[in-house]
C-alpha atoms as a PDB file:
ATOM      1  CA  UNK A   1     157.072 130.453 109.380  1.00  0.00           C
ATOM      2  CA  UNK A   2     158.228 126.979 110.250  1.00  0.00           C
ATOM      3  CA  UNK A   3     156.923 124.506 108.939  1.00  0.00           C
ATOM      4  CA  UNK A   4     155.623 122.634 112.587  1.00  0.00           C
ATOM      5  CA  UNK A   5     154.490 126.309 113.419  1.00  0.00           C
ATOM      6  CA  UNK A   6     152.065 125.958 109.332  1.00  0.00           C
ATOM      7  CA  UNK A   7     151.171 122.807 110.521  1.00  0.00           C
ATOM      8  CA  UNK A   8     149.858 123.310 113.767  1.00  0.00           C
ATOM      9  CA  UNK A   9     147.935 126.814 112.050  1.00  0.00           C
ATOM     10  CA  UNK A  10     146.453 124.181 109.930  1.00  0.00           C
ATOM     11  CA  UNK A  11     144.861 122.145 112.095  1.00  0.00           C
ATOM     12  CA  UNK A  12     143.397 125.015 114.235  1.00  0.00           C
ATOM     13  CA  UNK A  13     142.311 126.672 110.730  1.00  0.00           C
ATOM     14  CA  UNK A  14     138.497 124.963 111.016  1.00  0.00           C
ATOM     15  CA  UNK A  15     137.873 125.906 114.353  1.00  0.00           C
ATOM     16  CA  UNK A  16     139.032 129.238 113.689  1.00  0.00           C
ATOM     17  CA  UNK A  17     136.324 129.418 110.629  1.00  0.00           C
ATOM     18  CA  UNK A  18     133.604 127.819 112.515  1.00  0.00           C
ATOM     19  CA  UNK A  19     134.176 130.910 115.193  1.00  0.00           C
ATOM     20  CA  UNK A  20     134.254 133.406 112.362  1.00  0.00           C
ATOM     21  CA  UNK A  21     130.758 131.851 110.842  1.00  0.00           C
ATOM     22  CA  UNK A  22     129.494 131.689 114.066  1.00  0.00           C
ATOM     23  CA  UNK A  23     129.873 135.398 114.948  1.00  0.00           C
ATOM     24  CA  UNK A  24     128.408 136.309 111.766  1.00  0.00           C
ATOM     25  CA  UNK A  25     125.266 134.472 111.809  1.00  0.00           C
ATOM     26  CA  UNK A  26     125.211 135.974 115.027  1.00  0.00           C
ATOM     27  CA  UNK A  27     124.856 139.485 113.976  1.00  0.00           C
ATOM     28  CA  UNK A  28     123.678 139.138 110.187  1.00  0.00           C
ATOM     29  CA  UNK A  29     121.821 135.878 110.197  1.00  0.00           C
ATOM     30  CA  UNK A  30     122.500 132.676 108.243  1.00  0.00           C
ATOM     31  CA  UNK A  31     120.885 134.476 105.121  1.00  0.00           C
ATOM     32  CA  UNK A  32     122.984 137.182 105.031  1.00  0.00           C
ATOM     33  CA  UNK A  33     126.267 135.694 105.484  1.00  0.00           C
ATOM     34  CA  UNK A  34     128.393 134.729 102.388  1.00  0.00           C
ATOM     35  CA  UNK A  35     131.165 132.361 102.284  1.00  0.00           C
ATOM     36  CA  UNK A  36     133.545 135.774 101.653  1.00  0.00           C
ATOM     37  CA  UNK A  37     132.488 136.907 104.639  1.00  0.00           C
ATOM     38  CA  UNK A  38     133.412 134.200 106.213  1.00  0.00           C
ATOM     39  CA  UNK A  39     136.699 134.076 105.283  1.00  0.00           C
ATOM     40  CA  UNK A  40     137.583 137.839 105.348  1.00  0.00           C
ATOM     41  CA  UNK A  41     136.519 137.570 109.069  1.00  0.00           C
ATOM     42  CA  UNK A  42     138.871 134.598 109.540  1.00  0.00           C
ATOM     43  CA  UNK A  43     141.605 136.689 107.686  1.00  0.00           C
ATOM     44  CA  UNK A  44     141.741 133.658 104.658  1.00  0.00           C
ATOM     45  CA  UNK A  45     140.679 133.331 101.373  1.00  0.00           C
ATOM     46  CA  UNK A  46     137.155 132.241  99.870  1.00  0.00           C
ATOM     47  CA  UNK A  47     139.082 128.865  98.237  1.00  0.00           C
ATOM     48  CA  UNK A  48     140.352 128.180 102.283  1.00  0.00           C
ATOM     49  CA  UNK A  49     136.729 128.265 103.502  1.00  0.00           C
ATOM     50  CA  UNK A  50     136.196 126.104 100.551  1.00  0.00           C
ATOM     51  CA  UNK A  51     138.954 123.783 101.381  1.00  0.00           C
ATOM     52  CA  UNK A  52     136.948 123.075 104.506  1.00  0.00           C
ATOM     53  CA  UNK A  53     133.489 122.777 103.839  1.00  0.00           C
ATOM     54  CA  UNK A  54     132.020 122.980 100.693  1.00  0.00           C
ATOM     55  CA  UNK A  55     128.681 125.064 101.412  1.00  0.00           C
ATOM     56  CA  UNK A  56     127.387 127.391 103.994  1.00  0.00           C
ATOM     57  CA  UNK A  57     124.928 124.509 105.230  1.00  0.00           C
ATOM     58  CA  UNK A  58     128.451 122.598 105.340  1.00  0.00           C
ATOM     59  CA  UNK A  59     129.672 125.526 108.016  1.00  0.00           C
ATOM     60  CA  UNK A  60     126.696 125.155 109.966  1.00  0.00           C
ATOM     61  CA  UNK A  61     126.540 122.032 110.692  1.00  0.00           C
ATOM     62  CA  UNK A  62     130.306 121.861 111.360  1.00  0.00           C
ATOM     63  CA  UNK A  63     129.249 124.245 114.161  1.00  0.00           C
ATOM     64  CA  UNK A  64     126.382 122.485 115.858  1.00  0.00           C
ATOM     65  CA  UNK A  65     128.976 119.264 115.534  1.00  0.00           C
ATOM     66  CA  UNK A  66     131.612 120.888 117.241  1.00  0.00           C
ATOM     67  CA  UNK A  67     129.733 123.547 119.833  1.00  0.00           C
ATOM     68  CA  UNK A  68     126.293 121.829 120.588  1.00  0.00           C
ATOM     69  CA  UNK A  69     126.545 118.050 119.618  1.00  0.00           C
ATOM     70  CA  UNK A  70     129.256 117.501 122.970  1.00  0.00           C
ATOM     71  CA  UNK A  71     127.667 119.020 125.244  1.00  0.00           C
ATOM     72  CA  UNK A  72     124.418 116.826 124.418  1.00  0.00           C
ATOM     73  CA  UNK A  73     126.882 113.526 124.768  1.00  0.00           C
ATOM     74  CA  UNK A  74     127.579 114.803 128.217  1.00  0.00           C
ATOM     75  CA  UNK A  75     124.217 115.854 129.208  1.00  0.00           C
ATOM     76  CA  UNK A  76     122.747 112.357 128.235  1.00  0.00           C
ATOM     77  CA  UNK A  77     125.523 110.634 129.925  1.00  0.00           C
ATOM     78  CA  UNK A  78     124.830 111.841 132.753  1.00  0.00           C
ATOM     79  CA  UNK A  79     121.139 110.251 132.938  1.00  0.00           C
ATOM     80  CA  UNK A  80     123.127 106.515 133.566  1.00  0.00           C
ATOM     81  CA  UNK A  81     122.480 106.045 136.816  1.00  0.00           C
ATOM     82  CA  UNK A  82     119.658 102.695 136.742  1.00  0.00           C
ATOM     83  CA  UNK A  83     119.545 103.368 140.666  1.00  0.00           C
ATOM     84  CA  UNK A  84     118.795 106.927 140.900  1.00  0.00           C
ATOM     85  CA  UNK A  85     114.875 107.581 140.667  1.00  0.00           C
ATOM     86  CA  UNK A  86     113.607 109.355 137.983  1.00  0.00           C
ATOM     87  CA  UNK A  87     112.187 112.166 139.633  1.00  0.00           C
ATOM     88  CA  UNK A  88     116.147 112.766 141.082  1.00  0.00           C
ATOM     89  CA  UNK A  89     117.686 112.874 137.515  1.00  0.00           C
ATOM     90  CA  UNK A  90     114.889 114.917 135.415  1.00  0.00           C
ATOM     91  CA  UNK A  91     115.610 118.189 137.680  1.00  0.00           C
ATOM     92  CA  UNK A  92     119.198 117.527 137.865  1.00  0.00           C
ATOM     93  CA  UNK A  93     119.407 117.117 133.975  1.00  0.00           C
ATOM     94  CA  UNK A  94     117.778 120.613 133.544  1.00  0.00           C
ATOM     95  CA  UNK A  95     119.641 122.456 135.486  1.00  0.00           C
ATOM     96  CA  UNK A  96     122.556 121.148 133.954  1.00  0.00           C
ATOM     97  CA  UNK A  97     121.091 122.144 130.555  1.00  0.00           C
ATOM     98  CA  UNK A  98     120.472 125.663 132.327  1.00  0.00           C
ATOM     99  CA  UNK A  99     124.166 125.846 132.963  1.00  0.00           C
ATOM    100  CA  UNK A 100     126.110 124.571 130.089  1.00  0.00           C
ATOM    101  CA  UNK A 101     123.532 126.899 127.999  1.00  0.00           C
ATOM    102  CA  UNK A 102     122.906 130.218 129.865  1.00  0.00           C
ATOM    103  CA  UNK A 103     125.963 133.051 129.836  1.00  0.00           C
ATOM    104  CA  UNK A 104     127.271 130.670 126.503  1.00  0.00           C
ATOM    105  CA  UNK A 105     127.194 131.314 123.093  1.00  0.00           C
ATOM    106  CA  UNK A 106     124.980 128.279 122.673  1.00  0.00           C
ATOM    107  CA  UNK A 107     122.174 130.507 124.007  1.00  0.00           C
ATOM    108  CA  UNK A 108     122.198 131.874 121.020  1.00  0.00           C
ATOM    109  CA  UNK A 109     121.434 129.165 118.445  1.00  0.00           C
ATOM    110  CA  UNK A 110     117.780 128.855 119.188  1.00  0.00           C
ATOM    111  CA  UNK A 111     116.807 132.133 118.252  1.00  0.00           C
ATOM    112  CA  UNK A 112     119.381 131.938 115.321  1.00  0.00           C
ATOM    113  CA  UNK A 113     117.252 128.698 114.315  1.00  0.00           C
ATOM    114  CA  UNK A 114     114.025 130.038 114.687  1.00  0.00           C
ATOM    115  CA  UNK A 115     114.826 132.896 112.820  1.00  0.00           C
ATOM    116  CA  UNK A 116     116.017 130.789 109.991  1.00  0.00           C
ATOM    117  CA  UNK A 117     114.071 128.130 109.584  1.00  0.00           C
ATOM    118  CA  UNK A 118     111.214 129.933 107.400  1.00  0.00           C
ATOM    119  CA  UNK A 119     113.802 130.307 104.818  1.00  0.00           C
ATOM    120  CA  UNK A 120     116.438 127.643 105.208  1.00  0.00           C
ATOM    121  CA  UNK A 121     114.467 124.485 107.244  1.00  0.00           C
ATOM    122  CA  UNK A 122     117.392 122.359 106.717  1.00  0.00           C
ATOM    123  CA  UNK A 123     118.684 124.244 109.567  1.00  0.00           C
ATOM    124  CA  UNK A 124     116.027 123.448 111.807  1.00  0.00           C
ATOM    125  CA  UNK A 125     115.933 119.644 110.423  1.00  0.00           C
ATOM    126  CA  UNK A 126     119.599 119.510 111.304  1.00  0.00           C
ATOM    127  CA  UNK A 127     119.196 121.319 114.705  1.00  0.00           C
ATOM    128  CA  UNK A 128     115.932 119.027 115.431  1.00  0.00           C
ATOM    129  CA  UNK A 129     117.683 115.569 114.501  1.00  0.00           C
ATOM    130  CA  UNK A 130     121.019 116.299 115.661  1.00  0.00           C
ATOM    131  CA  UNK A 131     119.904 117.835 119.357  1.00  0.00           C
ATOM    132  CA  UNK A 132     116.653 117.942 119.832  1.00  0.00           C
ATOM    133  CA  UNK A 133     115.557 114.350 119.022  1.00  0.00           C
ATOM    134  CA  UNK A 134     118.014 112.934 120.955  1.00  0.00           C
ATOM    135  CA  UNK A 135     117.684 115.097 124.086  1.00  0.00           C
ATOM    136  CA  UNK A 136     113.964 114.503 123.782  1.00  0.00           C
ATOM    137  CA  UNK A 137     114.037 110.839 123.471  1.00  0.00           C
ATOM    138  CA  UNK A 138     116.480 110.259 126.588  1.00  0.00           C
ATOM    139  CA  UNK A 139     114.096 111.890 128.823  1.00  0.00           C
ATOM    140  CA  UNK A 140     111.271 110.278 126.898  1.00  0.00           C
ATOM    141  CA  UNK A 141     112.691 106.804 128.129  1.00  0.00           C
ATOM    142  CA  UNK A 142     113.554 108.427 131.544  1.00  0.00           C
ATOM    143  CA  UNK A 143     110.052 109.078 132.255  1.00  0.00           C
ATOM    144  CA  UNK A 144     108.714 105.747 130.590  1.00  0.00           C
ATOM    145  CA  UNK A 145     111.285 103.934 133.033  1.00  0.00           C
ATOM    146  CA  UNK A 146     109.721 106.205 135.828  1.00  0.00           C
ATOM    147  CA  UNK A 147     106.124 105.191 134.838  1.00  0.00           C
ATOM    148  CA  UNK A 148     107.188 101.559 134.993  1.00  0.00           C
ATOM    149  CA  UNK A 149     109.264 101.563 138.357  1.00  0.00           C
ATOM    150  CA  UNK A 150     105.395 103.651 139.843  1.00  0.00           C
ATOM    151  CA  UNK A 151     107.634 106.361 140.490  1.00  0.00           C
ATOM    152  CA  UNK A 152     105.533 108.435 137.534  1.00  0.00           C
ATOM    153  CA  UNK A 153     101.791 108.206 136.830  1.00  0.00           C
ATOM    154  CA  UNK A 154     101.089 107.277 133.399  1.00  0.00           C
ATOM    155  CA  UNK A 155     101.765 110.302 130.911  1.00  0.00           C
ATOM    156  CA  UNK A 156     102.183 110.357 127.249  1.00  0.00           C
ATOM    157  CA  UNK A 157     106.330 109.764 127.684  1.00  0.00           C
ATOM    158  CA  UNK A 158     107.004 112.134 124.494  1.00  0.00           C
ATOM    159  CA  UNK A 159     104.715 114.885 125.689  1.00  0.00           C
ATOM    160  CA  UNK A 160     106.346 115.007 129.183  1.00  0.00           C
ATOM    161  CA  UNK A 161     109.739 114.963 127.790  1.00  0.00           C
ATOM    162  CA  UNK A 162     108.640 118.405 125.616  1.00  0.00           C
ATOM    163  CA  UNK A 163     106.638 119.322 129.021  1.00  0.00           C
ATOM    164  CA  UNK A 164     110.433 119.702 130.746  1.00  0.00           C
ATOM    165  CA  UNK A 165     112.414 121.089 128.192  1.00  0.00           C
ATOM    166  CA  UNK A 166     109.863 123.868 126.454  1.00  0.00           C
ATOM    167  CA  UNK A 167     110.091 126.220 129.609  1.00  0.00           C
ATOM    168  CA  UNK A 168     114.221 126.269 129.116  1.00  0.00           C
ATOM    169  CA  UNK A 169     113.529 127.207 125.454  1.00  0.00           C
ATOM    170  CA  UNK A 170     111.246 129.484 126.025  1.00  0.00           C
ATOM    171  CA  UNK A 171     113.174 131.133 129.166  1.00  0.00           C
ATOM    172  CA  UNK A 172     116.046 131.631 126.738  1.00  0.00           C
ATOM    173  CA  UNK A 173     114.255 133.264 123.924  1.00  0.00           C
ATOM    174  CA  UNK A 174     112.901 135.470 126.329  1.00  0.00           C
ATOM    175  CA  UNK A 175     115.766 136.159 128.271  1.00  0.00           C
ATOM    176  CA  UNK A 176     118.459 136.750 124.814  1.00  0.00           C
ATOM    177  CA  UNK A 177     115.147 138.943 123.090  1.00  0.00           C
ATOM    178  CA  UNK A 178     112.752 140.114 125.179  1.00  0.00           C
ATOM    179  CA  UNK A 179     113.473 141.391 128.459  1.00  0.00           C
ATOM    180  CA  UNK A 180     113.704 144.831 128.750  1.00  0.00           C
ATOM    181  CA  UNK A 181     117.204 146.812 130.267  1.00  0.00           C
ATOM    182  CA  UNK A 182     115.054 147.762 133.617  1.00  0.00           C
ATOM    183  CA  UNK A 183     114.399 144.684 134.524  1.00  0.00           C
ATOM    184  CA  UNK A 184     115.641 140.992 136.019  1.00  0.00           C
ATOM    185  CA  UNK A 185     115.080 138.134 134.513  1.00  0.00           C
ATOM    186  CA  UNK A 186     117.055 135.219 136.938  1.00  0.00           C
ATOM    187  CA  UNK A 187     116.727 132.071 134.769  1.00  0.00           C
ATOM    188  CA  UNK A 188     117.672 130.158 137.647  1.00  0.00           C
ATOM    189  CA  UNK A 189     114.930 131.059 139.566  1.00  0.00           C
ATOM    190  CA  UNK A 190     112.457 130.529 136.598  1.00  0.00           C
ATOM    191  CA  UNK A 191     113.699 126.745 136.075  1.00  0.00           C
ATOM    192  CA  UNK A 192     113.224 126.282 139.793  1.00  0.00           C
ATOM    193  CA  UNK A 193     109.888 127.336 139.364  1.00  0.00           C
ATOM    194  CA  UNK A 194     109.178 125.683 136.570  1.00  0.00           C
ATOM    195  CA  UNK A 195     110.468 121.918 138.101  1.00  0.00           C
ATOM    196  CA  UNK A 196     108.475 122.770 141.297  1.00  0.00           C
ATOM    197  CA  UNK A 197     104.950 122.773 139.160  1.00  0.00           C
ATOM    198  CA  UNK A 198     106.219 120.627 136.956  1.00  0.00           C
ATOM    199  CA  UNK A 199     107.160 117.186 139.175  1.00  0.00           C
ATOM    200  CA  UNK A 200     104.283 117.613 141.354  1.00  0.00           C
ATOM    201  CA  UNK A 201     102.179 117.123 137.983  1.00  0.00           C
ATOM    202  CA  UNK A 202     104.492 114.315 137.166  1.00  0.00           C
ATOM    203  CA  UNK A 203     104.796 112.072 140.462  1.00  0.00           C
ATOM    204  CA  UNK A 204     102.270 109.403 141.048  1.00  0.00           C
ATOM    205  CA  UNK A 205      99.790 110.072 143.667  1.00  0.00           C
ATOM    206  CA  UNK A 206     100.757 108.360 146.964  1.00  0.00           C
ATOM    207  CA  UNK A 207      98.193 105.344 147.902  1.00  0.00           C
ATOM    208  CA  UNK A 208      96.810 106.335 151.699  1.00  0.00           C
END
């Protein structure tokens, strides 16, 4: 093999063992995935995984940094707009949640989480600090900016910001474990749903 050709199998080398993890936490679970399974999956040796990250927790987090931690960036840039109302971004941030999420692989990290956590709750401190905390607080101070412009009665800011984002979670869950083959679940229709209840609770009344 040339040695350009080693170098750029190198570089790709991570992402290749992050996808390898990934699939096996997947189908085994965090708990029962070892570091050599990891690296037979990859088709390297134990010391390459090693080479990489130096624990399991090391993998993981590698993973949420690289699959899940970009697509938060995005989602929370998107919120700039200091002209748009609030009650125009909050739906339009959801449903672009919905779609970066639903059909992905990243559906599949909550439930991974969840059924982690009672054993390993690093992983859900990680997963809580890394995107959920930060996803929670921008529309936290989305609705507090809301409240202030009298666009948005006056709510508990954190509450609200669960208030929007619980129904996605909870959509997903049900949609990845619970629905049976015979029926249709259409997530998009659920979310529309959900905003529909969920702004009119939100908006300030209108002064006659």
């Amino acid at each position: 093999m040339a040695q350009g050709a080693r170098k750029r199998r190198k570089e790709a080398r991570p992402a290749e063992l992050l996808d390898a993890a990934f699939e096996l936490f997947v189908e085994r679970g965090f708990a029962a995935t070892r570091i050599d399974d990891i690296a037979a999956r990859a088709g390297v040796s134990k010391g390459t995984v090693y080479l990489y990250f130096p624990s399991k927790q090391a993998v993981f987090e590698a993973l949420v940094r690289q699959s899940v931690l970009p697509n938060v960036e995005r989602l929370i840039g998107e919120t700039a707009r200091p002209g748009t109302p609030v009650l125009e971004i909050l739906p339009q941030l959801l449903r672009a949640i919905m779609r970066t999420v639903a059909g992905s692989p990243l559906q599949k990290f909550p439930r991974l989480i969840i059924a982690e956590s009672p054993q390993f709750p690093e992983l859900a401190q990680f997963w809580r600090e890394t995107v959920i905390d930060r996803m929670l607080g921008t529309v936290a101070g989305l609705i507090e900016r809301g409240i202030a412009a009298g666009e948005i009665r006056p709510v508990d800011p954190a509450d609200a910001a669960r208030l929007l984002i619980a129904p996605l979670l909870m959509a997903v869950i049900w949609g990845t474990t619970f629905v049976r083959p015979s029926e249709t679940f259409d997530l998009g229709v659920f979310i529309d749903r959900h905003l529909d209840i969920y702004l009119r609770g939100l908006a300030a009344e209108k002064l006659p």
